[in-house]
Protein backbone atom coordinates (compact mmCIF):
# COMPACT_ATOMS: atom_id res chain seq x y z
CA UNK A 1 41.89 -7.60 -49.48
CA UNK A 2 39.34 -7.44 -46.51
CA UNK A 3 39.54 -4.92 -43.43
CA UNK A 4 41.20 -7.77 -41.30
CA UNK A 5 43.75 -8.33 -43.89
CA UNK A 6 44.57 -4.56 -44.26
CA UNK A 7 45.00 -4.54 -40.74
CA UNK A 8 46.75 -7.20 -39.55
CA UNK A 9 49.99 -5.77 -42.24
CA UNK A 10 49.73 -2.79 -40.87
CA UNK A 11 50.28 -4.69 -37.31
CA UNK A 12 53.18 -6.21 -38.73
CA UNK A 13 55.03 -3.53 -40.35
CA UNK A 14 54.38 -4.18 -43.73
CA UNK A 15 52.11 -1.39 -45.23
CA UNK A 16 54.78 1.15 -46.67
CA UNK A 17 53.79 4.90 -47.05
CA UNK A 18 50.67 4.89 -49.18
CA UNK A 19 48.32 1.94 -48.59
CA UNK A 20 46.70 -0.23 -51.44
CA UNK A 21 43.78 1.00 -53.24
CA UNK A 22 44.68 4.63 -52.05
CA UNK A 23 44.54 4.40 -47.84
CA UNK A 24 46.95 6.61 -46.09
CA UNK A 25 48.34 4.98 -42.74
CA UNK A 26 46.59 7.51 -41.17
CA UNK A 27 43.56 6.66 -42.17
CA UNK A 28 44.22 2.75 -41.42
CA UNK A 29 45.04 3.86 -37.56
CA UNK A 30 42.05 5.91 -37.44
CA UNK A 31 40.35 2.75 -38.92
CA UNK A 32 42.54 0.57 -36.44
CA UNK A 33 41.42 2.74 -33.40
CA UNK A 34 37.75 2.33 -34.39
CA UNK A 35 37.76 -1.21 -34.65
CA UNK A 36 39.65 -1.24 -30.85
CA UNK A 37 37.09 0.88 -29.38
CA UNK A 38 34.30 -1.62 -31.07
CA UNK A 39 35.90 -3.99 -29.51
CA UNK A 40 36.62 -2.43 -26.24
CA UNK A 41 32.53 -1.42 -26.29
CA UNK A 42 31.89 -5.00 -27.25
CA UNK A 43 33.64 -6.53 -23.86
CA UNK A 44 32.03 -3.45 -21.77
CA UNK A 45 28.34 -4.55 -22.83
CA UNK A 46 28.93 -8.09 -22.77
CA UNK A 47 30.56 -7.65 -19.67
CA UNK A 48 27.38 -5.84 -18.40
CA UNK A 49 25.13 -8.01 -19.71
CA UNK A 50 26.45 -11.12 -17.89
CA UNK A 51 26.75 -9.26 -14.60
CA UNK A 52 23.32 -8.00 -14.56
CA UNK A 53 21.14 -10.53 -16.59
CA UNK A 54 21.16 -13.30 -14.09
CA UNK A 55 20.08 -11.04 -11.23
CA UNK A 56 16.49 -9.83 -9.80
CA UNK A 57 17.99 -7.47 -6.92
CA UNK A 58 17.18 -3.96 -8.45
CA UNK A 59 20.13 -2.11 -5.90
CA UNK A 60 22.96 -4.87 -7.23
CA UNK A 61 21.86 -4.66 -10.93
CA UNK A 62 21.89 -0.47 -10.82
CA UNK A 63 24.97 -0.79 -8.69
CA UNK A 64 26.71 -2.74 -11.65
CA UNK A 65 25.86 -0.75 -13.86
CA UNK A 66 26.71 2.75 -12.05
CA UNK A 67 30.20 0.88 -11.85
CA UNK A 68 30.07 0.22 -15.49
CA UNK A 69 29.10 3.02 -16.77
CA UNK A 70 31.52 5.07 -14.82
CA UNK A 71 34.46 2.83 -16.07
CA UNK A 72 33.03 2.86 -19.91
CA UNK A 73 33.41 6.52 -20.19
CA UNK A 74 36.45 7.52 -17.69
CA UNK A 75 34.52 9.43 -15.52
CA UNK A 76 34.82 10.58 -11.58
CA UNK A 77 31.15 9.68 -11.25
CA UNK A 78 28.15 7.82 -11.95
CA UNK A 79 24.84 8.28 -10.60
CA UNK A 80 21.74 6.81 -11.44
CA UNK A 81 18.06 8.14 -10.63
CA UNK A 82 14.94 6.24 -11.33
CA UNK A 83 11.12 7.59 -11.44
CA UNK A 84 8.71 7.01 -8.59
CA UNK A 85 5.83 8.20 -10.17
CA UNK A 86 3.83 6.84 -6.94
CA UNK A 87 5.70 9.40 -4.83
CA UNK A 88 5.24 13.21 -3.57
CA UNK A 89 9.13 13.52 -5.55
CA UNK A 90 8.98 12.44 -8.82
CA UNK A 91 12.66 11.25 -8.88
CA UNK A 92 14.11 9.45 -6.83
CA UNK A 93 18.13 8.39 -6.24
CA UNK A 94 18.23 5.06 -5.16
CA UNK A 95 22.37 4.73 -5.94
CA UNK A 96 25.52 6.56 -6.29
CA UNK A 97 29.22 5.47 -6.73
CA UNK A 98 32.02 7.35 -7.58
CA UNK A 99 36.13 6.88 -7.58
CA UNK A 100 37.76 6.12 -4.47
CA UNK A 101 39.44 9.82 -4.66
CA UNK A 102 37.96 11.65 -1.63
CA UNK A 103 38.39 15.39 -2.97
CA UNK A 104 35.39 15.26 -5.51
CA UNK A 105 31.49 15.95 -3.29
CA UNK A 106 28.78 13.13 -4.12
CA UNK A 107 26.88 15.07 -6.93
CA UNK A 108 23.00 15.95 -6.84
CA UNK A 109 21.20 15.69 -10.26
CA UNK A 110 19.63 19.67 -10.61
CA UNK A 111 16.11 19.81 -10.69
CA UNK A 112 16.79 22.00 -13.75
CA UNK A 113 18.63 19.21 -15.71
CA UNK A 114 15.59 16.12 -14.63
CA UNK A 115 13.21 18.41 -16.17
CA UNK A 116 14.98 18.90 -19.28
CA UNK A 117 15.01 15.11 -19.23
CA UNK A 118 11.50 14.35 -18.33
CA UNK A 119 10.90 17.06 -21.54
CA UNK A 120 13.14 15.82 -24.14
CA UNK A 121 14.35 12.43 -23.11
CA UNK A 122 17.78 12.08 -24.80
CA UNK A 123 20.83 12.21 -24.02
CA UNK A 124 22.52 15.21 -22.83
CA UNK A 125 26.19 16.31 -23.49
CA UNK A 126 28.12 19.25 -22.02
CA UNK A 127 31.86 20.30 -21.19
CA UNK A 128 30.68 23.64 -20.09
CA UNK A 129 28.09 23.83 -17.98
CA UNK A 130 27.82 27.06 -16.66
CA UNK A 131 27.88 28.34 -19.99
CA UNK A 132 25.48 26.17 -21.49
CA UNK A 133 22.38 28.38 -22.93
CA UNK A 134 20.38 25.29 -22.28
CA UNK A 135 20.88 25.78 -17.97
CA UNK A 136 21.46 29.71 -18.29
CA UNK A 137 21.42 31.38 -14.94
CA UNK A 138 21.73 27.97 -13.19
CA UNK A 139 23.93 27.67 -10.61
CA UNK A 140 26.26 24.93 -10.48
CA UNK A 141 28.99 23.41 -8.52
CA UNK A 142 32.40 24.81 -9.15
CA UNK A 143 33.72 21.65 -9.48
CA UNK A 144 31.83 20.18 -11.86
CA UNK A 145 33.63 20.66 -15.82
CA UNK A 146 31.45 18.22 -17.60
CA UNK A 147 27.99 16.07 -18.33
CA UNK A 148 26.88 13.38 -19.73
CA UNK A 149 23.50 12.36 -19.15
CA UNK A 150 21.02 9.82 -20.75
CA UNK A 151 17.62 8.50 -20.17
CA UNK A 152 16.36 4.63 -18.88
CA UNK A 153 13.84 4.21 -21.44
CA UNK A 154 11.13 1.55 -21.33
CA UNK A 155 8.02 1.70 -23.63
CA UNK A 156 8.70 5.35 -24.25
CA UNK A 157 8.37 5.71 -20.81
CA UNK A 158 11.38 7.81 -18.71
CA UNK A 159 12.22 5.52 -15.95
CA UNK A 160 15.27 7.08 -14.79
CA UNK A 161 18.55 8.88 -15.71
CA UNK A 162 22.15 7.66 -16.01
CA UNK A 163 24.67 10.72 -15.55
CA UNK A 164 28.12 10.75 -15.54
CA UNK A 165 30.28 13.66 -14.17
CA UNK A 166 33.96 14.85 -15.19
CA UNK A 167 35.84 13.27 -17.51
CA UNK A 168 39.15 12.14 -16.63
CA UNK A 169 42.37 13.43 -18.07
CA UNK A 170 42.05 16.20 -20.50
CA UNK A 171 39.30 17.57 -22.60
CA UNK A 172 35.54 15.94 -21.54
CA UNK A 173 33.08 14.18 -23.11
CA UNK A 174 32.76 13.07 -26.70
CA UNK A 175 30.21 11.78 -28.70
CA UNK A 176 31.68 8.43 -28.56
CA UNK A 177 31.01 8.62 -24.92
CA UNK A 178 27.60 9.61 -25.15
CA UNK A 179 26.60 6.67 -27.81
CA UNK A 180 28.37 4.24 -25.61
CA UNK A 181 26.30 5.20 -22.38
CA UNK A 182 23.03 5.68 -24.47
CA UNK A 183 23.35 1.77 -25.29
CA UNK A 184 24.37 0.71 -21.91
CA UNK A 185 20.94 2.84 -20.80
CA UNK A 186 19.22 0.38 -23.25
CA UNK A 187 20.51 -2.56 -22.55
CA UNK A 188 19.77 -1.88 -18.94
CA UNK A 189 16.22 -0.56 -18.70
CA UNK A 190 14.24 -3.34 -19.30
CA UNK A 191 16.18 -5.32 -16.87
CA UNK A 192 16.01 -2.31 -14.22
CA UNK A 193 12.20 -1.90 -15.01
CA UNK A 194 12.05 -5.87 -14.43
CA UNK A 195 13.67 -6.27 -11.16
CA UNK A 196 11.50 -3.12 -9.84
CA UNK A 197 8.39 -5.06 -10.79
CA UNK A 198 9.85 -8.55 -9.37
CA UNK A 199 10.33 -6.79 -5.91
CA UNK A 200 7.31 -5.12 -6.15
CA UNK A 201 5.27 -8.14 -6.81
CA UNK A 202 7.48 -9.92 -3.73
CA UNK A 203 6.47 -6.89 -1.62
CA UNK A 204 2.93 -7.50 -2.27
CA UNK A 205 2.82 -11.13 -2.06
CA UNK A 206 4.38 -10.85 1.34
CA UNK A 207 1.86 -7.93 2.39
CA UNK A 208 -1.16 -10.50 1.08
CA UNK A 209 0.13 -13.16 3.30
CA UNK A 210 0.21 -10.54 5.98
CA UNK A 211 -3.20 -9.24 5.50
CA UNK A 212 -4.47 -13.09 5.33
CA UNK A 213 -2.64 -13.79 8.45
CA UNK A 214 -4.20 -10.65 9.83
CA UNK A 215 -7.44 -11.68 8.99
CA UNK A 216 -7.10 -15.34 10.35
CA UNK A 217 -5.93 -13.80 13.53
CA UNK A 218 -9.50 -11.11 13.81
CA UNK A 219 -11.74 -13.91 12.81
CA UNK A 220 -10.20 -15.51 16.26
CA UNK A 221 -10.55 -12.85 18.09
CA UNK A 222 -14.37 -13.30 17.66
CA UNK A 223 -16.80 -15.74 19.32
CA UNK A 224 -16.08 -19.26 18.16
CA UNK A 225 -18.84 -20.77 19.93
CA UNK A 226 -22.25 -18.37 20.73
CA UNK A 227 -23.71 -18.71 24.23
CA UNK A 228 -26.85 -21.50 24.97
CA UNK A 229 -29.08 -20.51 27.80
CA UNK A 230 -32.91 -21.83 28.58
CA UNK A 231 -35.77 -19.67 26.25
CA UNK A 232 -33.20 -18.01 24.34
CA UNK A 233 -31.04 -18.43 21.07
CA UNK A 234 -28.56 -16.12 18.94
CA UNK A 235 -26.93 -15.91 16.46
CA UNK A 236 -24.15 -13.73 14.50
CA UNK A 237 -22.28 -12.66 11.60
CA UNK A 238 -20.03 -10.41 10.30
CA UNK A 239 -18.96 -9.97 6.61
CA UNK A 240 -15.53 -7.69 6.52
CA UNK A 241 -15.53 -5.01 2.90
CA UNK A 242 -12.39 -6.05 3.05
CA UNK A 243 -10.61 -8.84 3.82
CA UNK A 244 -10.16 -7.48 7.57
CA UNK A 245 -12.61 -5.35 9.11
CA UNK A 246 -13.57 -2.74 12.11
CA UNK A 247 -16.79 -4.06 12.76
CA UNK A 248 -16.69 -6.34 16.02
CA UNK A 249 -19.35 -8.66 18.16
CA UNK A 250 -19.01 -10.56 21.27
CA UNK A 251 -20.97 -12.35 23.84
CA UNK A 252 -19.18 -12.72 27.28
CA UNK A 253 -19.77 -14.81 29.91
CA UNK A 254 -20.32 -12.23 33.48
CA UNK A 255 -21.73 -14.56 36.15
CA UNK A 256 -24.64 -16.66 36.32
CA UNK A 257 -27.70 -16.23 33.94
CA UNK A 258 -25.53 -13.03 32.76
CA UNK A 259 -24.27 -12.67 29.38
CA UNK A 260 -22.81 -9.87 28.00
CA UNK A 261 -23.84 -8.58 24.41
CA UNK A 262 -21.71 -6.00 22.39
CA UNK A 263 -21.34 -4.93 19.14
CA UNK A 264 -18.94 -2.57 17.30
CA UNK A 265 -18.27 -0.16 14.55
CA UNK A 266 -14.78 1.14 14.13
CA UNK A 267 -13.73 4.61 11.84
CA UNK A 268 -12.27 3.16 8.79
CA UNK A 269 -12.00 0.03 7.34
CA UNK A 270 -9.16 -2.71 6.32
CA UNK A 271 -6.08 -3.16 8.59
CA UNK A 272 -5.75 0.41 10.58
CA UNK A 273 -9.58 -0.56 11.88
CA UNK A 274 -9.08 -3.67 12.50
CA UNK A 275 -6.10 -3.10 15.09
CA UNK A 276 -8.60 -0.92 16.81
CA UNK A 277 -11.30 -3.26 16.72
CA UNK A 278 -9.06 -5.63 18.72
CA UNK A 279 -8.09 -2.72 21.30
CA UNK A 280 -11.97 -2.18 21.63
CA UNK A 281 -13.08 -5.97 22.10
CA UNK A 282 -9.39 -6.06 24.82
CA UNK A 283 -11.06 -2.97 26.47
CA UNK A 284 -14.47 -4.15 26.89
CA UNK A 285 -13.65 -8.20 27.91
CA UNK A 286 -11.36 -6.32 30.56
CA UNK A 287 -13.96 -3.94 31.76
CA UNK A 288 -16.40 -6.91 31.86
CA UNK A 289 -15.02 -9.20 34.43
CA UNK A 290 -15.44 -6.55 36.96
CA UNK A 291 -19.00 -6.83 36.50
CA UNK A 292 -19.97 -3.44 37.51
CA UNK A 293 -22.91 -1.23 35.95
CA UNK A 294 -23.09 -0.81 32.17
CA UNK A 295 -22.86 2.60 32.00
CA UNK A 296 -20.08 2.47 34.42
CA UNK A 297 -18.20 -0.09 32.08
CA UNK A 298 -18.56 1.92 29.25
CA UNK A 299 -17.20 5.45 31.02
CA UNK A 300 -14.41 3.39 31.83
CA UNK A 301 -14.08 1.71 28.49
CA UNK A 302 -14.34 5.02 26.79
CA UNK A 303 -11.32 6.43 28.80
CA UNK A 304 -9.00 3.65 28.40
CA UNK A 305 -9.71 3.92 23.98
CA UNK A 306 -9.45 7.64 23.91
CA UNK A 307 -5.82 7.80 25.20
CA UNK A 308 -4.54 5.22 23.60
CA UNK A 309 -6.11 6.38 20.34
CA UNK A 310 -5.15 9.05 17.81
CA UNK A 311 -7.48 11.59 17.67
CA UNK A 312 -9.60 11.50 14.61
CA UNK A 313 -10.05 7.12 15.91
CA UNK A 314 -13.44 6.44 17.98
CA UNK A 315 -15.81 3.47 17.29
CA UNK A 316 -19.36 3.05 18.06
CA UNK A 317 -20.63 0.59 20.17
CA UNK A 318 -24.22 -1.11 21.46
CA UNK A 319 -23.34 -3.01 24.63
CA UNK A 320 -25.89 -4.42 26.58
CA UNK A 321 -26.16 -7.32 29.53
CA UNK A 322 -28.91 -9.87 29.47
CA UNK A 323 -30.51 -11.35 32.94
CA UNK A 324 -31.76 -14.57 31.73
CA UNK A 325 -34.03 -15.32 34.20
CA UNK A 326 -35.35 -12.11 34.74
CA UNK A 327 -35.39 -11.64 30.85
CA UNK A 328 -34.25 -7.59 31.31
CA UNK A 329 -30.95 -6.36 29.05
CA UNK A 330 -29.16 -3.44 30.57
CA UNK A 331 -27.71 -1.78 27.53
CA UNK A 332 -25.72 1.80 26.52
CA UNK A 333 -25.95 2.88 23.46
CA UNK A 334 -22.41 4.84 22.33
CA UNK A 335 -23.57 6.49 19.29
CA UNK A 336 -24.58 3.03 17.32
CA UNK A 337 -27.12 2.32 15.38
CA UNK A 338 -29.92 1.96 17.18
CA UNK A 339 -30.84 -1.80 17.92
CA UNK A 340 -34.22 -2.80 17.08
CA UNK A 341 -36.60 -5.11 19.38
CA UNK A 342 -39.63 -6.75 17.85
CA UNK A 343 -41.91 -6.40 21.09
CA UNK A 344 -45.38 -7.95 20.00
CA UNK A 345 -46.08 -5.67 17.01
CA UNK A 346 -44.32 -2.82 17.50
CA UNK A 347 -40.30 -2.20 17.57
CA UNK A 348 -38.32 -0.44 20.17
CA UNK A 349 -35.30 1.21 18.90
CA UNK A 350 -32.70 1.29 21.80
CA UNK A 351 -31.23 4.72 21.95
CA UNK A 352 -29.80 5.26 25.27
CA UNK A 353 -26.39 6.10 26.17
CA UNK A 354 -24.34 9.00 24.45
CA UNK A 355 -21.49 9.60 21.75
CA UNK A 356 -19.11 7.20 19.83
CA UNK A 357 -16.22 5.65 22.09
CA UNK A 358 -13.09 7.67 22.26
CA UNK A 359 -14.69 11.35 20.84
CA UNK A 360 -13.94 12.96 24.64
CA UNK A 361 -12.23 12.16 27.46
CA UNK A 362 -14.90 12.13 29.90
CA UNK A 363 -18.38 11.59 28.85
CA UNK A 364 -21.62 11.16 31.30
CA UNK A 365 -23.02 7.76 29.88
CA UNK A 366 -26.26 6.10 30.49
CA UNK A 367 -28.07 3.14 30.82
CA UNK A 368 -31.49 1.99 30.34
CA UNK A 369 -33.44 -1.49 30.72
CA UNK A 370 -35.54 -3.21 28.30
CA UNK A 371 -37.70 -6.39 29.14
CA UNK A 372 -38.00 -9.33 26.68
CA UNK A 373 -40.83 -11.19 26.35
CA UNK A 374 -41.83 -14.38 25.03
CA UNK A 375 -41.01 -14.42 20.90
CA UNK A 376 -39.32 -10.91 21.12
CA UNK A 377 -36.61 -10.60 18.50
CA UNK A 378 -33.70 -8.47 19.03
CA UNK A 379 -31.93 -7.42 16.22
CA UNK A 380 -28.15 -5.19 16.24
CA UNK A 381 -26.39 -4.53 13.01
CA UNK A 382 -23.83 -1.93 12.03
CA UNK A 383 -24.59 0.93 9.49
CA UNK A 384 -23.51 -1.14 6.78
CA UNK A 385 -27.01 -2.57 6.35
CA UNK A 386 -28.85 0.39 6.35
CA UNK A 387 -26.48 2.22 4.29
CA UNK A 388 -25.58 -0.37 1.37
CA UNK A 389 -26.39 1.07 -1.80
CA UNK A 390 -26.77 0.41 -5.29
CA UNK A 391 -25.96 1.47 -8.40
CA UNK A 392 -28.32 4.10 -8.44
CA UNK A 393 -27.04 5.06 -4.96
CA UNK A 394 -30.15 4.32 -3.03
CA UNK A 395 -29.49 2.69 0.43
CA UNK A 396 -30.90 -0.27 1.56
CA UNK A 397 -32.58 1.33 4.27
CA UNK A 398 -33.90 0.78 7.91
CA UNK A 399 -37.63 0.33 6.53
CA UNK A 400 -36.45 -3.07 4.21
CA UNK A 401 -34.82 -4.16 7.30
CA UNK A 402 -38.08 -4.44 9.73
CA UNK A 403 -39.84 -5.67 7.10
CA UNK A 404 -37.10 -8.39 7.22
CA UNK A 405 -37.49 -9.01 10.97
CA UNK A 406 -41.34 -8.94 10.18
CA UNK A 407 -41.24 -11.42 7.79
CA UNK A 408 -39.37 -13.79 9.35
CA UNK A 409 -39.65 -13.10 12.88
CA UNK A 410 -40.64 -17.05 13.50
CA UNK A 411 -37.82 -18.25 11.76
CA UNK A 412 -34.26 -18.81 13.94
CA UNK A 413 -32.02 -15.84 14.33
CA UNK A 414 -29.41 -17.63 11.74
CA UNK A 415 -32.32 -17.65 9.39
CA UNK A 416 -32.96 -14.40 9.93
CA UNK A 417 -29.55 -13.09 9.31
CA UNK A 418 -29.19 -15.17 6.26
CA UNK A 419 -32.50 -13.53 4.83
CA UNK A 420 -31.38 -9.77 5.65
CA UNK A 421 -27.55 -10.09 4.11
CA UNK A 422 -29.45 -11.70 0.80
CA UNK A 423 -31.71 -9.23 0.75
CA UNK A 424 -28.74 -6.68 1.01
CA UNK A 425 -26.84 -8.60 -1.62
CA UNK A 426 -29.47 -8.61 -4.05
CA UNK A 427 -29.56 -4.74 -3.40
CA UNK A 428 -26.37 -3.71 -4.05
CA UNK A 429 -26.14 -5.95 -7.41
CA UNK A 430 -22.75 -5.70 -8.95
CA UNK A 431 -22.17 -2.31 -6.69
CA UNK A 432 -18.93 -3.23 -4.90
CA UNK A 433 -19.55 -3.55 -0.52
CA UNK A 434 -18.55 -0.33 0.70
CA UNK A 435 -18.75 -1.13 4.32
CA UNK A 436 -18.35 -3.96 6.58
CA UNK A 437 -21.45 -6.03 7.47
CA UNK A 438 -22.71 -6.86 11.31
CA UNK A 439 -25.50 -8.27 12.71
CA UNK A 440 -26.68 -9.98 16.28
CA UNK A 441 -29.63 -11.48 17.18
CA UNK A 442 -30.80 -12.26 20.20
CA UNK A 443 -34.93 -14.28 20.46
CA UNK A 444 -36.43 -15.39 23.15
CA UNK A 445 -38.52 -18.47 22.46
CA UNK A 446 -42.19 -17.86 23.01
């Protein structure tokens, strides 16, 4: 006769004192009681797998199955802790739930008792606590009688604990308990593990978008058309190391036959520098209109970005203002690389001015004047020219680039650009762009 058989007479009353084939009744109830708790642990997982398998919200899935689990093995409380193995502490609690009984405290999985976990990673049992040799000298709260903890597995990887405290009624934990929880841990890992990496991935995806938005909005913020004026043309062009940068150029309209030429470096790169970037090109457009002397513009300039800067934040800058028809640039130099102006054969590097913007409070800057003549080629770039390297670490260097201007100091200033960011291109090779990537000219036709 099968098991089924054998039990459903003993159900109805008709297995007499010794069972068939030698079973006692008690060992048919003990039998009976097993296949109810299958059961019972059947309905608990299915129960848990429904509830959490359709969702990809990591807080409802772990709150289901804190819930669960607490309800599976008749305890006052559930907690689980996953790993952040990105943070400064290693674990994390992200829920707890207990019963609705106010007179137990919300429980704090001991350090003592993650390490053990993080070390063996299996489950736990104990009724006794504070006498467990495993945790001796550990102090724990009086109110806790009993343990069960076991680990979130996936790929042999701990990513997090389920522990339950106190069992209810008399006695504590059994073994039964503890292979009931370990199961519900492994049913629930993966699924855990999964809706971390779903969020994740969301959080990312929305923090591209951002960082594409942010990049639309910086590419704006710079010239969209460059100035036309009799005997001169220029030209521009900024490649970001990442997909926003700190490096900044402008031209801006003052009065007349005036134009205003700028261009900037910011510390850092990526999103922090480009926020200041857009503080510096506010500052200066503001500081322009009231068309006073450039040193005087950048004092002022200088003022406004160091307090309303953190500290260690300063950017260098080249601004200068070009007279058209009397073909001088007034320029200030605030710790930039220093411009270089193709005069006839030999170059002027324009050095004048001081330190980077927003280093001191109050800084003594100066100007200086520069003529250009007829086919003079004026050429600003951030340090990421000069300092590209490759993969032997050698920089491009300032000597390439007037050899650059040199060699193609009759060609147009787009030209020109184009020929000194290939030329930097083909230096770095396959050696990933560590800095951002400027350059202005400014030529007056001969």
């Amino acid at each position: 006769m099968s098991k089924k058989g054998f039990l459903n007479r003993f159900q109805r009353g008709n297995v007499g004192a010794n069972a068939p084939d030698g079973l006692s009744i008690e060992a048919l109830q003990e039998e009976n009681h097993q296949l109810k708790r299958a059961v019972e642990e059947l309905s608990i997982l299915n129960d848990l797998s429904r509830a959490i398998g359709a969702s990809v919200d990591s807080a409802d899935i772990i709150q289901k199955i804190v819930d669960r689990s607490m309800r599976a093995v008749l305890a006052e409380q559930s907690v689980v802790t996953l790993v952040d193995h990105n943070a400064g502490q290693p674990m994390k609690t992200l829920v707890r739930a207990m019963t609705s009984s106010t007179e137990h405290p919300q429980y704090h999985l001991n350090e003592n008792l993650l390490g053990w976990m993080h070390l063996y990673k299996k489950p736990l049992l104990t009724n006794s606590p504070a006498e467990d040799d495993r945790f001796r000298g550990l102090k724990w709260d009086d109110t806790i009688r009993s343990i069960l903890c076991v680990p979130l597995m996936v790929k042999s990887e701990l990513i997090g604990v389920i522990t339950t405290y106190n069992k209810k009624g008399a006695g504590g934990f059994i073994d039964e308990d503890q292979r009931l929880l370990a199961i519900i841990a492994g049913q629930s890992a993966q699924i855990i593990e999964n809706a971390r990496l779903y969020e994740e991935e969301k959080a990312l995806t929305s923090m591209r978008e951002q960082v594409r938005l942010a990049a639309q909005i910086q590419q704006d913020l710079l010239p969209s058309t460059l100035p036309e004026f009799a005997e001169y043309t220029v030209a521009a062009k900024s490649t970001p190391a990442q997909l926003v940068g700190g490096d900044y150029y402008d031209f801006i309209h003052v009065d007349g036959d005036r134009v205003a030429c700028c261009l900037g470096d910011v510390t850092g790169k990526g999103l922090p520098a480009s926020l200041l970037m857009a503080n510096l090109q506010a500052t200066l457009r503001g500081q322009t209109v009231i068309d006073s002397p450039v040193a005087d513009i950048i004092v002022r300039s200088n003022r406004l970005l160091h307090r309303s800067t953190d500290p260690e934040k300063f950017a260098t800058l080249f601004y200068g203002t070009l007279d058209t028809s009397s073909h001088r640039m007034s320029y200030c130099n605030a710790g930039h690389e220093y411009p270089m102006l193709l005069h006839g054969d030999d170059f002027k590097r324009l050095e004048t001015g001081g330190i980077a913007l927003g280093v001191l409070d109050d800084f003594p800057y100066e100007e200086n004047r520069v003529d250009m003549a007829p086919g003079d080629v004026l050429v600003i770039y951030s340090d990421g020219i000069p300092d590209a390297t490759n993969e032997f670490d050698h920089p491009f260097g300032e000597e390439r680039l007037r050899d650059l201007i040199v060699a193609h100091r009759d060609d147009a200033p787009s030209s020109i650009i184009d020929h000194i960011l290939e030329a930097v291109n083909a230096h770095e090779g396959r050696t990933e762009q560590l800095d951002d990537l400027t350059i202005v000219v400014v030529k007056r036709a001969r």
